[in-house]
N, C-alpha and C. Protein backbone atom coordinates (compact mmCIF):
# COMPACT_ATOMS: atom_id res chain seq x y z
N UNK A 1 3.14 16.69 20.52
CA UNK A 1 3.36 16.38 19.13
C UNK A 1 2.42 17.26 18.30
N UNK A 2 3.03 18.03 17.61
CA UNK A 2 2.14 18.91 16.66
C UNK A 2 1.53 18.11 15.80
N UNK A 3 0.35 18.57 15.22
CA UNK A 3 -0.57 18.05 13.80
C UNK A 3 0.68 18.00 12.93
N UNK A 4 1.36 18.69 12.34
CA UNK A 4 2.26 18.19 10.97
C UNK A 4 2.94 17.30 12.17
N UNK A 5 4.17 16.92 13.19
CA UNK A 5 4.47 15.52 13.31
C UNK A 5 3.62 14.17 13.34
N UNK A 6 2.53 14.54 13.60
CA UNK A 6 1.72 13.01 13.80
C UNK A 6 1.58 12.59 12.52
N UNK A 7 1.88 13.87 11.35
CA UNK A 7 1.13 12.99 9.71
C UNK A 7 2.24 11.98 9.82
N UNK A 8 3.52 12.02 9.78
CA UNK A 8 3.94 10.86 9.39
C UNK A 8 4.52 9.68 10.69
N UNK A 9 3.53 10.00 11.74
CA UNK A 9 3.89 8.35 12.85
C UNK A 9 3.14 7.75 12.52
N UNK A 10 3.37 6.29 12.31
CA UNK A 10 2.67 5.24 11.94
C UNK A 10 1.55 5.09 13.33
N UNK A 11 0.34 4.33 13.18
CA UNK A 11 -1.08 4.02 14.23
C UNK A 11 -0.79 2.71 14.35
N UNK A 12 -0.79 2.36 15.52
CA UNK A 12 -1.03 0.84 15.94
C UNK A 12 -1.95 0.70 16.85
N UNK A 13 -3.22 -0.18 16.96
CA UNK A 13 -3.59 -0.34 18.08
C UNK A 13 -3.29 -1.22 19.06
N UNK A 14 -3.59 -0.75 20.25
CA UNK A 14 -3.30 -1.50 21.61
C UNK A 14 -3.54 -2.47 21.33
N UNK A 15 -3.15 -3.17 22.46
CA UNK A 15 -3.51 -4.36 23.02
C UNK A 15 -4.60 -4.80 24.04
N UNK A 16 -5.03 -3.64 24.48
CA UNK A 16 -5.68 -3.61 25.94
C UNK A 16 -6.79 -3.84 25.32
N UNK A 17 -7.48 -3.87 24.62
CA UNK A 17 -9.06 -3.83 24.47
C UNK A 17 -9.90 -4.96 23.23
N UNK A 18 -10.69 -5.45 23.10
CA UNK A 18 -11.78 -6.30 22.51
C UNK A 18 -12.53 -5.62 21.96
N UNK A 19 -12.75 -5.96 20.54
CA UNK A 19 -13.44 -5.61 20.17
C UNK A 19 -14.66 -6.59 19.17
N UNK A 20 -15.85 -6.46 18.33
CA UNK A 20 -16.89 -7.02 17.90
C UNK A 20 -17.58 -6.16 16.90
N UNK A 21 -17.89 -6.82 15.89
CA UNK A 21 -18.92 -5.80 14.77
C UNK A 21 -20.47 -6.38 14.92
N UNK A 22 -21.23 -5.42 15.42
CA UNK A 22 -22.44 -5.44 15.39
C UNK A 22 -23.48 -5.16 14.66
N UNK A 23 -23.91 -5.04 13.75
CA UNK A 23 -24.84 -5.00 12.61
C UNK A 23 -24.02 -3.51 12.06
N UNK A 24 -22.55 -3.96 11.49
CA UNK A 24 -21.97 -2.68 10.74
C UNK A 24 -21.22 -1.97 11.75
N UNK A 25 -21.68 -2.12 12.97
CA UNK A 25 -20.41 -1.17 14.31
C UNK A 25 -19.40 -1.92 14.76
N UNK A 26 -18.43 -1.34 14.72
CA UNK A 26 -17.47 -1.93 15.60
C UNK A 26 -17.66 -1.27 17.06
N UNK A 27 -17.80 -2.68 18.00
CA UNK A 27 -17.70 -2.05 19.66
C UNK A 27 -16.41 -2.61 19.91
N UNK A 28 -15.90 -1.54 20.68
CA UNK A 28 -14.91 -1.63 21.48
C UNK A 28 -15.03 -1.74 23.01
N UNK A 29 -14.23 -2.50 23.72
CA UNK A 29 -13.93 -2.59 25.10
C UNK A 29 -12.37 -2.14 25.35
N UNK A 30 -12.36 -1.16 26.21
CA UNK A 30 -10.75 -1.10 26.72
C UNK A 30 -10.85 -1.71 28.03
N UNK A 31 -9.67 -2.31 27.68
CA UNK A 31 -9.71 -3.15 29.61
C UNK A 31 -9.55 -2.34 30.69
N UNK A 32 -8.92 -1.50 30.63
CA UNK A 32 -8.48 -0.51 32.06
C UNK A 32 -9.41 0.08 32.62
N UNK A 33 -9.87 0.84 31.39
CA UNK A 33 -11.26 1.75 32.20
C UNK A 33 -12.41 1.02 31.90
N UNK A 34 -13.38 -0.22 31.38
CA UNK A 34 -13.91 -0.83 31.14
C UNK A 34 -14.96 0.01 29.97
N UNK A 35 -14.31 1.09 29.32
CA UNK A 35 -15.41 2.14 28.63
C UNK A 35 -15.55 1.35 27.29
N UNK A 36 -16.86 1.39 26.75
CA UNK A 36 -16.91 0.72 25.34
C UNK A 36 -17.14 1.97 24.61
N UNK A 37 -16.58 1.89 23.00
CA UNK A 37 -17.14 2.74 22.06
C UNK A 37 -17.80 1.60 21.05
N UNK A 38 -17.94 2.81 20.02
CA UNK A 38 -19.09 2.20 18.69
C UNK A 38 -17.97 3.01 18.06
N UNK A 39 -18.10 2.43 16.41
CA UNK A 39 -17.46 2.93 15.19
C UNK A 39 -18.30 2.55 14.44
N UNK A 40 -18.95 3.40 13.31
CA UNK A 40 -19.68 3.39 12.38
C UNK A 40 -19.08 4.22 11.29
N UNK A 41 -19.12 3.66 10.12
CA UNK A 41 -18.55 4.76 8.86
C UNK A 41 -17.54 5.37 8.77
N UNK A 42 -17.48 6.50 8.68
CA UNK A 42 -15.89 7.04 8.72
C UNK A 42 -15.06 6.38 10.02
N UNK A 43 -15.72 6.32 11.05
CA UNK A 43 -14.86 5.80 12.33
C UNK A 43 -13.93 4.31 11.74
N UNK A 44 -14.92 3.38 11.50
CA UNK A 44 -14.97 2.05 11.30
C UNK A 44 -13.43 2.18 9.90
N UNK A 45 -13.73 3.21 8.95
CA UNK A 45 -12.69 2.92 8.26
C UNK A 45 -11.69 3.56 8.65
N UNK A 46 -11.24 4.69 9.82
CA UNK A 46 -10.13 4.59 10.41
C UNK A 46 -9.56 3.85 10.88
N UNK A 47 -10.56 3.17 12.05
CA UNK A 47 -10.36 1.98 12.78
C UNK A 47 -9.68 0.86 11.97
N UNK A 48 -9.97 0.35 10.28
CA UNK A 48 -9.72 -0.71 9.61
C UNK A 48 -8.21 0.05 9.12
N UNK A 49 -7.71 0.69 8.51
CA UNK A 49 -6.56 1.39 8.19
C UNK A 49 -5.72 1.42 9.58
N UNK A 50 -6.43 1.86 11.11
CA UNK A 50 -4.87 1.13 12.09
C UNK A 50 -4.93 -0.10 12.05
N UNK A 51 -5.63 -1.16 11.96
CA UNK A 51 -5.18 -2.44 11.71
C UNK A 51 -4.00 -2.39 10.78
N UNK A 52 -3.77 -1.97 9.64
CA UNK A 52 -2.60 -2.42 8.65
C UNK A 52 -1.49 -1.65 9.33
N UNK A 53 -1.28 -0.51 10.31
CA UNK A 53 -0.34 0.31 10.66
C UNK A 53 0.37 0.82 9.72
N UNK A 54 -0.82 1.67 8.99
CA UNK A 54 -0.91 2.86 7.92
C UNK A 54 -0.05 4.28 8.92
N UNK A 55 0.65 5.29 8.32
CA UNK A 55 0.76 6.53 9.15
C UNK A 55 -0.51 7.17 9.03
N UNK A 56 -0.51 8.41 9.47
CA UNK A 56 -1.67 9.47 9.90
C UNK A 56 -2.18 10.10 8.45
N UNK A 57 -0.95 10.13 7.63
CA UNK A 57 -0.80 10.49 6.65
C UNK A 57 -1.80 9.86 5.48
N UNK A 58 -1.52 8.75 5.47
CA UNK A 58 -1.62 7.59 4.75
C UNK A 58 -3.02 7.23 5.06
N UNK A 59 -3.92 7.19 6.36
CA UNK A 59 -5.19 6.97 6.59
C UNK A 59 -5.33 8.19 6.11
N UNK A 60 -5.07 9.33 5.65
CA UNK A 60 -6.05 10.48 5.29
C UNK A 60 -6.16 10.74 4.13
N UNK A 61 -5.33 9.77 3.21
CA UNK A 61 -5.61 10.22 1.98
C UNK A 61 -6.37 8.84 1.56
N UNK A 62 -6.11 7.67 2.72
CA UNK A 62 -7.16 6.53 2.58
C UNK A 62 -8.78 7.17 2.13
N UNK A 63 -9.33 8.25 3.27
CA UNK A 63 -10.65 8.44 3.39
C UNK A 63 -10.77 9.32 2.59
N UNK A 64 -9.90 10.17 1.96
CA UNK A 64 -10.16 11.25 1.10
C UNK A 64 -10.29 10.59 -0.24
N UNK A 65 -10.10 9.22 -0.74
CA UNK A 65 -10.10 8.66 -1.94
C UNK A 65 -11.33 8.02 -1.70
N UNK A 66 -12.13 7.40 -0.74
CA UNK A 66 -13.28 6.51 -0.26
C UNK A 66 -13.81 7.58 -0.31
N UNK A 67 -14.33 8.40 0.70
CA UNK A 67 -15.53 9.33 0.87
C UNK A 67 -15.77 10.52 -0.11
N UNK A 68 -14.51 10.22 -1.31
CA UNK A 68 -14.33 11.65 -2.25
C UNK A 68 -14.61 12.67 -1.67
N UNK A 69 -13.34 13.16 -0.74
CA UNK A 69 -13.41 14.25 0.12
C UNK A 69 -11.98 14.86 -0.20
N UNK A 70 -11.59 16.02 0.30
CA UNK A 70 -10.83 16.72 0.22
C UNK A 70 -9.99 16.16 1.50
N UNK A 71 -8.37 16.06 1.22
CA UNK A 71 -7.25 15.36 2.37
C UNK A 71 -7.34 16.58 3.51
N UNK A 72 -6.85 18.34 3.00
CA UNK A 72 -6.46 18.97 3.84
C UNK A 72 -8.36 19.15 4.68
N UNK A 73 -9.36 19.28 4.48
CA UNK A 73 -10.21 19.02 5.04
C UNK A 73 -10.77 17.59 6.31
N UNK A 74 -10.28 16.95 5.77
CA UNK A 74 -10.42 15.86 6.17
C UNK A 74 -9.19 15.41 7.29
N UNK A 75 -8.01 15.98 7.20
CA UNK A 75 -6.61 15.64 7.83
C UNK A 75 -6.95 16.40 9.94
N UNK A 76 -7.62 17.31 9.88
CA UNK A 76 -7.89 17.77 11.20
C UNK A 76 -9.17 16.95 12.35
N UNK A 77 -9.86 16.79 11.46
CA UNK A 77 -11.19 15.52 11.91
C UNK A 77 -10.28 14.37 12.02
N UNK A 78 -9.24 13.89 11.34
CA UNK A 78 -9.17 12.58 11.63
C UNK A 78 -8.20 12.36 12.71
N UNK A 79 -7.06 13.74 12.78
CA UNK A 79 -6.13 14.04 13.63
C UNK A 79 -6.72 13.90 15.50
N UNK A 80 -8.08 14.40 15.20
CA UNK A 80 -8.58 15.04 16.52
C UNK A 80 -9.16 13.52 17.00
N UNK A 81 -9.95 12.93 16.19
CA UNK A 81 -10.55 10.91 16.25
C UNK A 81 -9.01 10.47 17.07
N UNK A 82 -8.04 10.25 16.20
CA UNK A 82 -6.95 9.55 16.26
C UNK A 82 -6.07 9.55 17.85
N UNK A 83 -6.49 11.00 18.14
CA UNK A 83 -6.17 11.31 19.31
C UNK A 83 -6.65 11.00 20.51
N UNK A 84 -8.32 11.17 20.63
CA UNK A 84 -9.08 10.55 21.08
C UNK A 84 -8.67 9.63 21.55
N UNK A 85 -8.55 8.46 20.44
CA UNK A 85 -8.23 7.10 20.58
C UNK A 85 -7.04 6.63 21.18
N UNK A 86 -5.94 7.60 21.29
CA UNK A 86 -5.40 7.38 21.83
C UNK A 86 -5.29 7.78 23.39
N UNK A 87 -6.06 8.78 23.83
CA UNK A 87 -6.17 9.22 25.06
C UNK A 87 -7.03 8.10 26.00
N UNK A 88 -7.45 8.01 25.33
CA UNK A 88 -8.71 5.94 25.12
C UNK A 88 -8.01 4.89 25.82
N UNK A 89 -6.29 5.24 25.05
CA UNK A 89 -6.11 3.73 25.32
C UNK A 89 -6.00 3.08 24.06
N UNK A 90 -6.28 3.20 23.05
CA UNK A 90 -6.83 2.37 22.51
C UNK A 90 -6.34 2.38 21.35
N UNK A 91 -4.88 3.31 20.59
CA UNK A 91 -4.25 2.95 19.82
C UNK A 91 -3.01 4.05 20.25
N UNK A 92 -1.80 3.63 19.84
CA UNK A 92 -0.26 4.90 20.08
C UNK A 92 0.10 5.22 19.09
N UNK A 93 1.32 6.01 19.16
CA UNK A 93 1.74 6.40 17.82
C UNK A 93 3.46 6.04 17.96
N UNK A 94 3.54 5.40 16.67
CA UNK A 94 5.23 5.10 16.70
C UNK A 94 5.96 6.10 15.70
């Protein structure tokens, strides 16, 4: 899936994993591989935007209005996170 198809698939996260906010972090547990992450700041408000099952699109102009940042700057960092997360486990793309 190229960077321009993912802007517009909607993010959902899995099911597989638990998560907890710790003084401002979100930890994660994925069940399969038992790996935990942390989300802090920009992470944490990606992370809160796949909760609503925002597209790729739609979280990037989320953080570009919050962090008063530029979208096309900001659209490759979040592309590359998003991916991550999904290689994780830990959210797909519809």
């Amino acid at each position: 899936m190229s960077e321009t198809d993912v802007l517009t698939r909607r993010v959902r996260r899995s099911t597989e994993h638990i998560e907890t906010e710790v003084d401002g972090e979100i930890v994660l547990m994925q069940f399969s591989s038992g790996a935990f992450f942390s989300m802090d700041d920009t992470a944490r408000a990606v992370w809160h935007q796949v909760e609503d099952g925002r597209t790729v699109h739609e979280i990037i102009l989320h953080l570009a209005e919050v962090f008063d940042g530029e979208a096309s700057v900001i659209a490759s960092d979040t592309v590359i996170f998003l991916r991550d997360l999904e290689a994780n486990g830990l959210i797909h793309f519809e």
